[in-house]
Protein backbone atom coordinates (compact mmCIF):
# COMPACT_ATOMS: atom_id res chain seq x y z
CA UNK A 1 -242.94 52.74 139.80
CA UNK A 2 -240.84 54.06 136.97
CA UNK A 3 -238.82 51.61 135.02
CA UNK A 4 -235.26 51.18 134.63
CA UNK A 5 -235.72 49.61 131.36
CA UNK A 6 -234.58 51.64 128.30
CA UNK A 7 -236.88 51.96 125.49
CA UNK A 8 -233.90 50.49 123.28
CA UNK A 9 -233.68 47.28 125.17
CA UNK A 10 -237.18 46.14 124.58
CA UNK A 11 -237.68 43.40 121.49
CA UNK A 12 -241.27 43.16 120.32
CA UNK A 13 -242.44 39.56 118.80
CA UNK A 14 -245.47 37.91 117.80
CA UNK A 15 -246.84 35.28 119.80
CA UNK A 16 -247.35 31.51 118.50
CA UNK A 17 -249.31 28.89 120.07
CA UNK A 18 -246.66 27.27 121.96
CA UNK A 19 -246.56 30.79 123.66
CA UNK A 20 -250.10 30.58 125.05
CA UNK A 21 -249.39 29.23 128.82
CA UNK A 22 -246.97 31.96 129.37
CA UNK A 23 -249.32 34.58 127.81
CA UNK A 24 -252.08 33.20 130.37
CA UNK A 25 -250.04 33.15 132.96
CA UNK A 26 -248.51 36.88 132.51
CA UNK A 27 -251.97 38.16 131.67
CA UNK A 28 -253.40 36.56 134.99
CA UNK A 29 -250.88 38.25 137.21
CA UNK A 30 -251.42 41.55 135.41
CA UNK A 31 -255.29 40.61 136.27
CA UNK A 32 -254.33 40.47 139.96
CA UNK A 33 -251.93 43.59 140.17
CA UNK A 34 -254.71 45.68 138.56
CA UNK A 35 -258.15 44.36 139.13
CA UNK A 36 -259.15 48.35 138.53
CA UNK A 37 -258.34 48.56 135.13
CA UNK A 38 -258.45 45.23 133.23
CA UNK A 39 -261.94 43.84 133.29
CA UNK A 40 -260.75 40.18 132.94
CA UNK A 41 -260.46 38.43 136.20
CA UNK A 42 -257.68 35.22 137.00
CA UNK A 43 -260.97 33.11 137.45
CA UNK A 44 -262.10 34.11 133.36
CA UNK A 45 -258.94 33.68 132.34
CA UNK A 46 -258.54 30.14 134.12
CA UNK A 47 -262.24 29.42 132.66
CA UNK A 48 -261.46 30.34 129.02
CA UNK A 49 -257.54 30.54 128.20
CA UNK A 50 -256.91 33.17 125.79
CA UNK A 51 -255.02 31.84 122.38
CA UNK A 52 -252.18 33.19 120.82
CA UNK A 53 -252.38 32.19 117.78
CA UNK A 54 -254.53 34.09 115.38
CA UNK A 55 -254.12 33.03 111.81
CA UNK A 56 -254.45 35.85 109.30
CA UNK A 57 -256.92 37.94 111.26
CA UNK A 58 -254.66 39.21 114.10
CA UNK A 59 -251.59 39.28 116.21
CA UNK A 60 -251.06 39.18 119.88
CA UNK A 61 -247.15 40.77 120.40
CA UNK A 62 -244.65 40.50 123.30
CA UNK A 63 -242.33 43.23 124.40
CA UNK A 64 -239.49 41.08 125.86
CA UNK A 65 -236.99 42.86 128.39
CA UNK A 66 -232.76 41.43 128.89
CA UNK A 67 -233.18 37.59 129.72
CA UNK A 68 -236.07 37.45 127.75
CA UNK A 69 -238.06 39.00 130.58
CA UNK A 70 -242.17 39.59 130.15
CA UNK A 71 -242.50 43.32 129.64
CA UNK A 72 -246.06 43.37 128.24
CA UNK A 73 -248.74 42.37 125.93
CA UNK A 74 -251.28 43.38 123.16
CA UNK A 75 -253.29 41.82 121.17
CA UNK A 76 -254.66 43.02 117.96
CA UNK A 77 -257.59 41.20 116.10
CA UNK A 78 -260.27 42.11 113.14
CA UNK A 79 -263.64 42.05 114.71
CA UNK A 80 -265.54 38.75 113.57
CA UNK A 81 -268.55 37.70 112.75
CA UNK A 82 -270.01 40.16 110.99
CA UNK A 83 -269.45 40.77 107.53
CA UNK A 84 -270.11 44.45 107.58
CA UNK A 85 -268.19 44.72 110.51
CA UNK A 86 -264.52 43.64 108.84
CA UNK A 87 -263.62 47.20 108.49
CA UNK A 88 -262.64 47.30 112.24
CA UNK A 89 -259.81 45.89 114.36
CA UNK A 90 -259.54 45.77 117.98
CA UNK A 91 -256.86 46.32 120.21
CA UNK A 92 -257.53 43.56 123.16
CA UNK A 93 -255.51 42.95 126.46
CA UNK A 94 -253.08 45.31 126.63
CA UNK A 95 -251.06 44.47 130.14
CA UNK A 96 -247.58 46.34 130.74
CA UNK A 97 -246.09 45.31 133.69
CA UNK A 98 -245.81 48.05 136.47
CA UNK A 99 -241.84 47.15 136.95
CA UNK A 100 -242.19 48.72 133.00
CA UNK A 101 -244.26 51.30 133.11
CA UNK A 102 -242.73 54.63 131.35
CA UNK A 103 -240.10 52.94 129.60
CA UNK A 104 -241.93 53.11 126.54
CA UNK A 105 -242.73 49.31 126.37
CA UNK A 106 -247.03 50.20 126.01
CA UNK A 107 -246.14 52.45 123.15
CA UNK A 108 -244.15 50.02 121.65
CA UNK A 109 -246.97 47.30 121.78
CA UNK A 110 -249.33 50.15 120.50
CA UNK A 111 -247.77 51.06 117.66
CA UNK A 112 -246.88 47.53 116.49
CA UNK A 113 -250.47 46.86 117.15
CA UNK A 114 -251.49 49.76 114.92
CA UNK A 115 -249.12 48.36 112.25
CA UNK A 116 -250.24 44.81 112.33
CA UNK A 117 -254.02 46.56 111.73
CA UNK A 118 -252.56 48.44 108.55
CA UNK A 119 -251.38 45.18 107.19
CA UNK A 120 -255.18 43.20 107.51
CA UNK A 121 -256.64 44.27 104.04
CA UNK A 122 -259.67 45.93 104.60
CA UNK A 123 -259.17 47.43 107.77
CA UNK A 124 -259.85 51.14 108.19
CA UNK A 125 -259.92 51.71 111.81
CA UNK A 126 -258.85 50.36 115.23
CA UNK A 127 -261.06 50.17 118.32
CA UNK A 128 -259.98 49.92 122.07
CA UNK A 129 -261.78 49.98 125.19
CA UNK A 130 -260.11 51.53 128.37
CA UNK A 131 -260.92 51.91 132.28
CA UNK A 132 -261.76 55.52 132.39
CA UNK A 133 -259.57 56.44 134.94
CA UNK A 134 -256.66 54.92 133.81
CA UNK A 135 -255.33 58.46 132.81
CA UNK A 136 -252.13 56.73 131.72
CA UNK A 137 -253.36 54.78 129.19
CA UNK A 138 -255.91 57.11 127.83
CA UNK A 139 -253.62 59.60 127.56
CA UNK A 140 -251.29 56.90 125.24
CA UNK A 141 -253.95 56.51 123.23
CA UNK A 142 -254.85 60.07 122.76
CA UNK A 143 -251.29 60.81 122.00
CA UNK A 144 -251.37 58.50 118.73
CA UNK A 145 -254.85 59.85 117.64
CA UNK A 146 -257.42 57.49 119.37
CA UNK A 147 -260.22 59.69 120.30
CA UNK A 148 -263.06 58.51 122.91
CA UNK A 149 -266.22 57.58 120.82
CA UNK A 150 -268.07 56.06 123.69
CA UNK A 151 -268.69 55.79 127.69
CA UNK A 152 -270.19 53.45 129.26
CA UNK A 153 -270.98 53.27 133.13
CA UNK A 154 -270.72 50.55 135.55
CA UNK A 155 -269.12 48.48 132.67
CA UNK A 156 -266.95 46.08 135.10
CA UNK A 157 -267.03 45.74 138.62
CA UNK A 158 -263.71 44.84 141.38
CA UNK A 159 -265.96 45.16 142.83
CA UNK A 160 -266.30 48.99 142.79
CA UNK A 161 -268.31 49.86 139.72
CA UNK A 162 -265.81 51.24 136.93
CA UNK A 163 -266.56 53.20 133.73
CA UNK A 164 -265.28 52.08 130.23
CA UNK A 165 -264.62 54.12 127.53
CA UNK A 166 -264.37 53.03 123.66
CA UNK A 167 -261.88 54.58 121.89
CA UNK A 168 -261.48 54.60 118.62
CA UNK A 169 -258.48 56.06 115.79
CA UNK A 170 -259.03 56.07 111.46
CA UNK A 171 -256.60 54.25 110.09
């Protein structure tokens, strides 16, 4: 379902920690809505609550609609815990809510997410993985200069086994 949102209207803003119930929340419908391509389920999420907050080694951002309304979500993180891994971010948990989609809110996330990695010192490329037949966000990423570095079968289950791909775009 196309969007009635303009592009214009959306306002992108990081996420604090006061923020992280709503993030949960949002993230767990977008869970339910699309079981096929996010391989997070409401039960992981309600297990292990995602923070928003990530001190100087990442952002997760908000596209906000009129009234302040949830658009979407992305989260953008340098990979830790390994030292000669620092070079890499990851883009994590991108959701855009289907009463958005095509109004240009998962672009917006995307390229504030790509911004945000330019800013972490260091950082000379940004990782993503995808459901592999989620043509729609593959072909975002494409589109900006990801380019599919891995696939990997059978990656999540919904419980019809889905394939993953790792994407990946030099900074």
């Amino acid at each position: 379902m196309a969007s009635t949102t303009p592009a214009a209207s959306i306002a992108l803003r990081a996420l604090v920690t006061h923020d992280a119930a709503a993030y949960n929340e949002f993230f767990r419908q977008g869970a339910l809505a699309h079981p096929d391509t996010l391989r997070i389920s409401p039960v992981d999420i309600a297990a292990a609550p995602f923070k928003t907050d990530h001190g100087n080694e990442g952002t997760t951002f908000l596209a906000e609609g009129a009234s302040a309304t949830w658009l979407g979500v992305v989260t953008l993180e340098r990979e830790q815990g390994r030292e000669k891994r620092r070079h890499i971010a990851w883009v994590l948990r991108m959701y855009v809510a289907a009463s958005s989609s095509g109004a240009g809110v998962g672009r917006a996330l995307l390229r504030a997410a790509i911004a945000r990695a330019r800013e972490l010192p260091g950082v000379e490329k940004v990782n993503l993985t995808v459901a592999a037949h989620n043509a729609r966000a593959v072909g975002l990423y494409e589109s900006v200069g990801f380019q599919t570095i891995a696939r990997e079968e059978d990656a999540f289950r919904d419980p019809t086994p889905r394939a993953e791909l790792t994407m990946s775009l030099r900074l």
